[in-house]
C-alpha atoms as a PDB file:
ATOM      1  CA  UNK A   1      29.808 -29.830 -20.808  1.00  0.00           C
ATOM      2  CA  UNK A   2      30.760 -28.979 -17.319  1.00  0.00           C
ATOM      3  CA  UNK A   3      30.613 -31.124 -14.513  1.00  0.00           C
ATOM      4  CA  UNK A   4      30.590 -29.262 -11.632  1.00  0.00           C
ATOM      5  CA  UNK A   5      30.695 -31.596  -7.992  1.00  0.00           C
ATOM      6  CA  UNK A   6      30.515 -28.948  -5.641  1.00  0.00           C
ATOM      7  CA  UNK A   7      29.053 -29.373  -2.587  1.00  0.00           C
ATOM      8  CA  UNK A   8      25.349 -27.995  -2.154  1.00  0.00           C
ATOM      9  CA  UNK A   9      24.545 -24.806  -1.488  1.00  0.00           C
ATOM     10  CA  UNK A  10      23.769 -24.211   2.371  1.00  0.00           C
ATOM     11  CA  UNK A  11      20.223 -23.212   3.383  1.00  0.00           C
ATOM     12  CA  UNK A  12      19.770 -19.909   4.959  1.00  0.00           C
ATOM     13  CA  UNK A  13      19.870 -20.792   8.569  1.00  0.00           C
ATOM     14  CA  UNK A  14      22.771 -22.699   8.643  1.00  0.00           C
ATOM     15  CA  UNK A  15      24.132 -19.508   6.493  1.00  0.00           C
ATOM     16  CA  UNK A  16      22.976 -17.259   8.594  1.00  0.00           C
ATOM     17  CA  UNK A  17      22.717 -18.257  12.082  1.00  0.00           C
ATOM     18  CA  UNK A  18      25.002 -21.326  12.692  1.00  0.00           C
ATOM     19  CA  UNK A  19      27.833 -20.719  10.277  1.00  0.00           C
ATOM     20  CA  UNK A  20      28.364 -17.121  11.780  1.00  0.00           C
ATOM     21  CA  UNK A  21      27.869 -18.793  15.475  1.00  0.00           C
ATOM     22  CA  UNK A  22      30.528 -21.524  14.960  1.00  0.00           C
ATOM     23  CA  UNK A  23      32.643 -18.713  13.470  1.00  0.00           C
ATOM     24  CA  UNK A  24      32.288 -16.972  16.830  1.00  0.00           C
ATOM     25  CA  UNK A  25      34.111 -20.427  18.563  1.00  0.00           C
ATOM     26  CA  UNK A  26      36.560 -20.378  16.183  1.00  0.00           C
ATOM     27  CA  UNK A  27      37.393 -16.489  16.813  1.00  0.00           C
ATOM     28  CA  UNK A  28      37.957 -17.427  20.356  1.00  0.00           C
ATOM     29  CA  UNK A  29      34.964 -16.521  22.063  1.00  0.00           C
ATOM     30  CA  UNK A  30      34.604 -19.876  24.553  1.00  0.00           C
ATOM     31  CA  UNK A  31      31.783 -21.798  24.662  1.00  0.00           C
ATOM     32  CA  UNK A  32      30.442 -20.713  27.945  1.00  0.00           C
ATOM     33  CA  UNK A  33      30.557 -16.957  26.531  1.00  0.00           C
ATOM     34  CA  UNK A  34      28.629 -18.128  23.374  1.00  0.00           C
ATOM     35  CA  UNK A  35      25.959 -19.634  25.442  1.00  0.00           C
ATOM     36  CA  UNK A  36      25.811 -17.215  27.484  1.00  0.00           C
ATOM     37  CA  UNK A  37      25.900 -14.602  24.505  1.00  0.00           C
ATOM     38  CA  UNK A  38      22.663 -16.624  22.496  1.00  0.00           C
ATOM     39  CA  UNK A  39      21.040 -16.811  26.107  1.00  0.00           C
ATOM     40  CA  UNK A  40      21.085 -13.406  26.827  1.00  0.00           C
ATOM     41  CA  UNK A  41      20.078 -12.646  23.054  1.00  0.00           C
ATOM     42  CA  UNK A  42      17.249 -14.615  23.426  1.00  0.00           C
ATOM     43  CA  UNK A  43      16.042 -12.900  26.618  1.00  0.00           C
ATOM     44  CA  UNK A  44      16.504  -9.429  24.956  1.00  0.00           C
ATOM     45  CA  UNK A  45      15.115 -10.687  21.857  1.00  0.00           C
ATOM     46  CA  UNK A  46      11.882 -11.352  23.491  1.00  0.00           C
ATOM     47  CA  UNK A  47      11.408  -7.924  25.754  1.00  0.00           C
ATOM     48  CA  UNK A  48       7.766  -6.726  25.426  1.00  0.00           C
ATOM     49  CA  UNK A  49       8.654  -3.484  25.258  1.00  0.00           C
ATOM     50  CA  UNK A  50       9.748  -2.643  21.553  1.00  0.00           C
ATOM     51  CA  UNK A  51      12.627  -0.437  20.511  1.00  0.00           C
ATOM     52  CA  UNK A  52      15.166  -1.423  23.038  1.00  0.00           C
ATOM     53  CA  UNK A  53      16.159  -4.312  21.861  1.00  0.00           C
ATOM     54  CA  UNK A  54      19.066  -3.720  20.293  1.00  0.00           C
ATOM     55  CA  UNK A  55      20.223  -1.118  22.917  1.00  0.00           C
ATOM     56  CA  UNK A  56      19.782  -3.092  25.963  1.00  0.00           C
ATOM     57  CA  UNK A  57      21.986  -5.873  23.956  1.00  0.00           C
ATOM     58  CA  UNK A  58      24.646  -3.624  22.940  1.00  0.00           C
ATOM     59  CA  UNK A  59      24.998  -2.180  26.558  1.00  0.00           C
ATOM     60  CA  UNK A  60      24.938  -5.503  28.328  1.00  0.00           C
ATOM     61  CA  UNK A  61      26.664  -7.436  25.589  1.00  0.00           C
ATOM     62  CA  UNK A  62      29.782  -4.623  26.125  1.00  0.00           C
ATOM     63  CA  UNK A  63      29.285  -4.481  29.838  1.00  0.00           C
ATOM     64  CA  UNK A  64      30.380  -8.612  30.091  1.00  0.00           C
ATOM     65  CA  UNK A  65      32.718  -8.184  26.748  1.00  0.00           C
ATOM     66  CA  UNK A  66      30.478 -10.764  24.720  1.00  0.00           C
ATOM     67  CA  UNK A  67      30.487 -10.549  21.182  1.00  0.00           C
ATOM     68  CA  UNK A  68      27.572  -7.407  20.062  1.00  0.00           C
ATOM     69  CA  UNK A  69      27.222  -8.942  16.476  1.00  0.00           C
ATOM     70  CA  UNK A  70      25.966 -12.150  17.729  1.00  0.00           C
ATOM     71  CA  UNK A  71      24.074 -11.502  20.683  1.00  0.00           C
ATOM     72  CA  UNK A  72      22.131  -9.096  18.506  1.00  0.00           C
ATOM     73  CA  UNK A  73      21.975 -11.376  15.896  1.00  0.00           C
ATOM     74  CA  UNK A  74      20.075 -13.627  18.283  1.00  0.00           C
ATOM     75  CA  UNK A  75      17.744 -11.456  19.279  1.00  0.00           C
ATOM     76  CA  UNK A  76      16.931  -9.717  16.146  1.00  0.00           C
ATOM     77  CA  UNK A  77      15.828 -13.042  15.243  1.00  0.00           C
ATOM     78  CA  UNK A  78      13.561 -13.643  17.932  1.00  0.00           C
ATOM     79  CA  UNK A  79      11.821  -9.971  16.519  1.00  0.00           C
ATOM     80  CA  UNK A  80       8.519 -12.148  14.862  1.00  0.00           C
ATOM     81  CA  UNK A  81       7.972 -14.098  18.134  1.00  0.00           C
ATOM     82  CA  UNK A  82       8.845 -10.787  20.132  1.00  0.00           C
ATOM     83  CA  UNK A  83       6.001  -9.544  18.149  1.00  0.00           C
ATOM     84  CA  UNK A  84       3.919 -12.622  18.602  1.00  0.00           C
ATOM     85  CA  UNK A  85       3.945 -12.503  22.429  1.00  0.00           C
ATOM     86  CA  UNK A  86       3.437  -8.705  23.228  1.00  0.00           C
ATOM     87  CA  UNK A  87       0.180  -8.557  23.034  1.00  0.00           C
ATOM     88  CA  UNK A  88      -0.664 -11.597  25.474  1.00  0.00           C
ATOM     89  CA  UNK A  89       2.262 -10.039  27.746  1.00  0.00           C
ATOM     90  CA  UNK A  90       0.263  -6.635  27.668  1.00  0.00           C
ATOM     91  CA  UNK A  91      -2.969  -7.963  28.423  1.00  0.00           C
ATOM     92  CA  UNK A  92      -1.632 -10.382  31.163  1.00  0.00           C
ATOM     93  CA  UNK A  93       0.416  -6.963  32.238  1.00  0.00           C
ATOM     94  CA  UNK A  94      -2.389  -4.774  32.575  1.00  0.00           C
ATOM     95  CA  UNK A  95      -4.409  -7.650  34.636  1.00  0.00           C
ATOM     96  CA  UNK A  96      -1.743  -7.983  36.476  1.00  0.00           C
ATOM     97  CA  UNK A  97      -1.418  -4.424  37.904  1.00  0.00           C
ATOM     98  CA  UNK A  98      -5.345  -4.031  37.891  1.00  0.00           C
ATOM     99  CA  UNK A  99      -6.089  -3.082  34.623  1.00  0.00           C
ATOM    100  CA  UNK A 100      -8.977  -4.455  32.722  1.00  0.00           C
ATOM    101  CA  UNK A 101      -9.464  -7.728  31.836  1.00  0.00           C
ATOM    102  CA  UNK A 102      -9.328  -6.758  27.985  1.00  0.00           C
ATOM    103  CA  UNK A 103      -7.287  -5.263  26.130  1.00  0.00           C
ATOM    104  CA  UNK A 104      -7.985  -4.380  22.083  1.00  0.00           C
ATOM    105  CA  UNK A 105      -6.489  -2.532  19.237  1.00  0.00           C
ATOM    106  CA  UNK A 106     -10.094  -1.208  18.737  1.00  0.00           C
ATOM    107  CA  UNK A 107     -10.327  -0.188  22.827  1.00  0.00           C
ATOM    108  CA  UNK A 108      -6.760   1.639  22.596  1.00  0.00           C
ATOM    109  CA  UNK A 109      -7.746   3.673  19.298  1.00  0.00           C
ATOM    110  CA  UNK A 110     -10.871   4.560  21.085  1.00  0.00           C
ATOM    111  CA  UNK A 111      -9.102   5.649  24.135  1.00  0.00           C
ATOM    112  CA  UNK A 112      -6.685   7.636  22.134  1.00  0.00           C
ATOM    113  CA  UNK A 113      -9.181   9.315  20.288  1.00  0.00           C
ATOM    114  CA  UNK A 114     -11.444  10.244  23.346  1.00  0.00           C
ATOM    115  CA  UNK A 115      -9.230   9.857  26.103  1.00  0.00           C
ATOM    116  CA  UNK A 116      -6.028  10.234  25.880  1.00  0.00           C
ATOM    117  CA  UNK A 117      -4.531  10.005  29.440  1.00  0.00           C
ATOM    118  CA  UNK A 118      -6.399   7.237  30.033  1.00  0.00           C
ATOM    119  CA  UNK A 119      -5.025   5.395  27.123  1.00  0.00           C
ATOM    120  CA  UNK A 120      -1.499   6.404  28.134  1.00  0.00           C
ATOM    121  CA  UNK A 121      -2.411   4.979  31.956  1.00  0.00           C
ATOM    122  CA  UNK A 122      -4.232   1.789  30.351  1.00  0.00           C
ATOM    123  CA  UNK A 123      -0.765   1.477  28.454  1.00  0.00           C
ATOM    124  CA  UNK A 124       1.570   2.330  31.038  1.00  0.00           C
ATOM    125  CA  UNK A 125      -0.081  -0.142  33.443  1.00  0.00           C
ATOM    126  CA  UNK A 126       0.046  -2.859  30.762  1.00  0.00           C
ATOM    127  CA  UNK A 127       3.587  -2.159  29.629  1.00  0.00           C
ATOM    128  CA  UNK A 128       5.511  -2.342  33.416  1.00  0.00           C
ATOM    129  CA  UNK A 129       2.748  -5.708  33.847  1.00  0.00           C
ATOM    130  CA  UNK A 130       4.274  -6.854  31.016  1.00  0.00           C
ATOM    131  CA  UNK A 131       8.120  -6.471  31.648  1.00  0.00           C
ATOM    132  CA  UNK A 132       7.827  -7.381  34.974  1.00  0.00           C
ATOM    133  CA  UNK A 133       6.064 -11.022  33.579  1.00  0.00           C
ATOM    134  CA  UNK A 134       9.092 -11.226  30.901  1.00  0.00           C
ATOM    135  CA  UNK A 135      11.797 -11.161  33.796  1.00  0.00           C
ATOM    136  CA  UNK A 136      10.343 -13.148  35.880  1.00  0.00           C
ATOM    137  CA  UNK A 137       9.918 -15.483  32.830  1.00  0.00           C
ATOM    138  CA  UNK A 138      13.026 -14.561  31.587  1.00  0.00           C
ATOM    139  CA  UNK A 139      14.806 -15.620  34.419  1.00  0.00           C
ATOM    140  CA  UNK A 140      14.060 -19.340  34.700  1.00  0.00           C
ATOM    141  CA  UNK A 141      13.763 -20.117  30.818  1.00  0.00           C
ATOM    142  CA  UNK A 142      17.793 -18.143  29.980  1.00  0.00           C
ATOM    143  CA  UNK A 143      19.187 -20.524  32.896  1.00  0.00           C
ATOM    144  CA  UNK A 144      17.684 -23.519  31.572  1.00  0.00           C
ATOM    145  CA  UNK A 145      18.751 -22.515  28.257  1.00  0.00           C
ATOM    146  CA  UNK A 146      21.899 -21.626  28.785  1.00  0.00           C
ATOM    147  CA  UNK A 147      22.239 -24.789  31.038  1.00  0.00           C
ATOM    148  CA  UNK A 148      21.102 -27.000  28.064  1.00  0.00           C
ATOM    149  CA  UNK A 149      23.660 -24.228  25.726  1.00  0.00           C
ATOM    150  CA  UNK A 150      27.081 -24.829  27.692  1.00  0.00           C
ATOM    151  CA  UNK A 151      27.511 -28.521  26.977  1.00  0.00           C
ATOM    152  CA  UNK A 152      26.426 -28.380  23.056  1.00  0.00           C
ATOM    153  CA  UNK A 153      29.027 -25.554  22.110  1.00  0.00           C
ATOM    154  CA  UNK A 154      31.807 -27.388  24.193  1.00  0.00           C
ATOM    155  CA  UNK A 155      31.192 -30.158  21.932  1.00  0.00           C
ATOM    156  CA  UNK A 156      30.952 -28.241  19.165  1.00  0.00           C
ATOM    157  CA  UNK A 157      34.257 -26.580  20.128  1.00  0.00           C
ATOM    158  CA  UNK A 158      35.983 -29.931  21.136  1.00  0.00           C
ATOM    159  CA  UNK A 159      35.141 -31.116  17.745  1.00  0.00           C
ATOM    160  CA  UNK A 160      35.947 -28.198  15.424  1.00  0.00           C
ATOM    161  CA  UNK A 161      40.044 -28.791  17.818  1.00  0.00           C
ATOM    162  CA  UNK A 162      39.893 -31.930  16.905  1.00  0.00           C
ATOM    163  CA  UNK A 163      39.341 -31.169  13.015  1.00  0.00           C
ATOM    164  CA  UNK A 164      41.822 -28.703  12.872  1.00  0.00           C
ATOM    165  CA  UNK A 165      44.513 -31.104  14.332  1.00  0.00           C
ATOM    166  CA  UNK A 166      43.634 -33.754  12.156  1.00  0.00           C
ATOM    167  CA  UNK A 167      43.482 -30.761   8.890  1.00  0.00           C
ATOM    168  CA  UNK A 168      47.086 -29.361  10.658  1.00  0.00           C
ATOM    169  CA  UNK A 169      48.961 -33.067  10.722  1.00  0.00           C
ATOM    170  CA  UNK A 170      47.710 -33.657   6.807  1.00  0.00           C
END
């Protein structure tokens, strides 16, 4: 009979999203790049217009030499609240820009099936309402974010230094 006294098994976030984070600080990438790598993840995570997500991240993630893997991580995370949000970013959008006050699955398949420049105007209107509410909410919630970031991965990092001194004099 075996007795195995391994440690647990850990859950699928910490897998996932922490453990290859943390490995990030210990590859060198400093903590004000890695906060500034999940906050710019997060923003591009959440862009109401679907199917540039993961080019937008690449692009800017190369542009400021941050690590692509894990801002894209981050944002292909945030894909089920991405989805959650862009339909109250298009109607808000389309308001916005003086479109009608409701918007509908059921009123855009009509529109495409009767009309179908006005469905692409209806959609056009509620897509660049919808951006332009993401950056300016974008804007506010990534510096507070990455305000709140900066300090928790430099203690993060200061504490992973500190264990590999103390593993390094054993």
């Amino acid at each position: 009979m075996s007795t195995d006294t391994a440690a647990p098994r850990p859950g699928f976030f910490r897998r996932r999203v922490v453990e290859p984070l943390l490995g990030q600080l210990r590859q060198g990438l400093s903590p004000t790049q890695l906060a500034l790598t999940v906050t710019l993840g997060t923003a591009f995570g959440l862009v109401p217009l679907l199917g540039v997500t993961t080019v937008l991240g690449t692009a800017v993630a190369v542009w400021l030499r941050l690590n692509v893997g894990a801002l894209l991580l981050v944002s292909h995370l945030l894909s089920p609240v991405q989805l959650l949000i862009l339909l109250p970013l298009l109607r808000y959008g389309a308001r916005l820009l003086g479109g009608p006050a409701h918007i509908s699955l059921e009123r855009l398949q009509y529109l495409l099936s009767h009309d179908w420049q006005a469905a692409l105007q209806l959609f056009w209107r509620a897509e660049v309402g919808a951006l332009l509410l993401w950056l300016v909410g974008s804007i506010p919630v990534g510096l507070a974010l990455y305000a709140l970031l900066v300090p928790l991965f430099r203690r993060v990092a200061r504490r992973q230094q500190a264990q590999a001194e103390i593993s390094a004099a054993e």
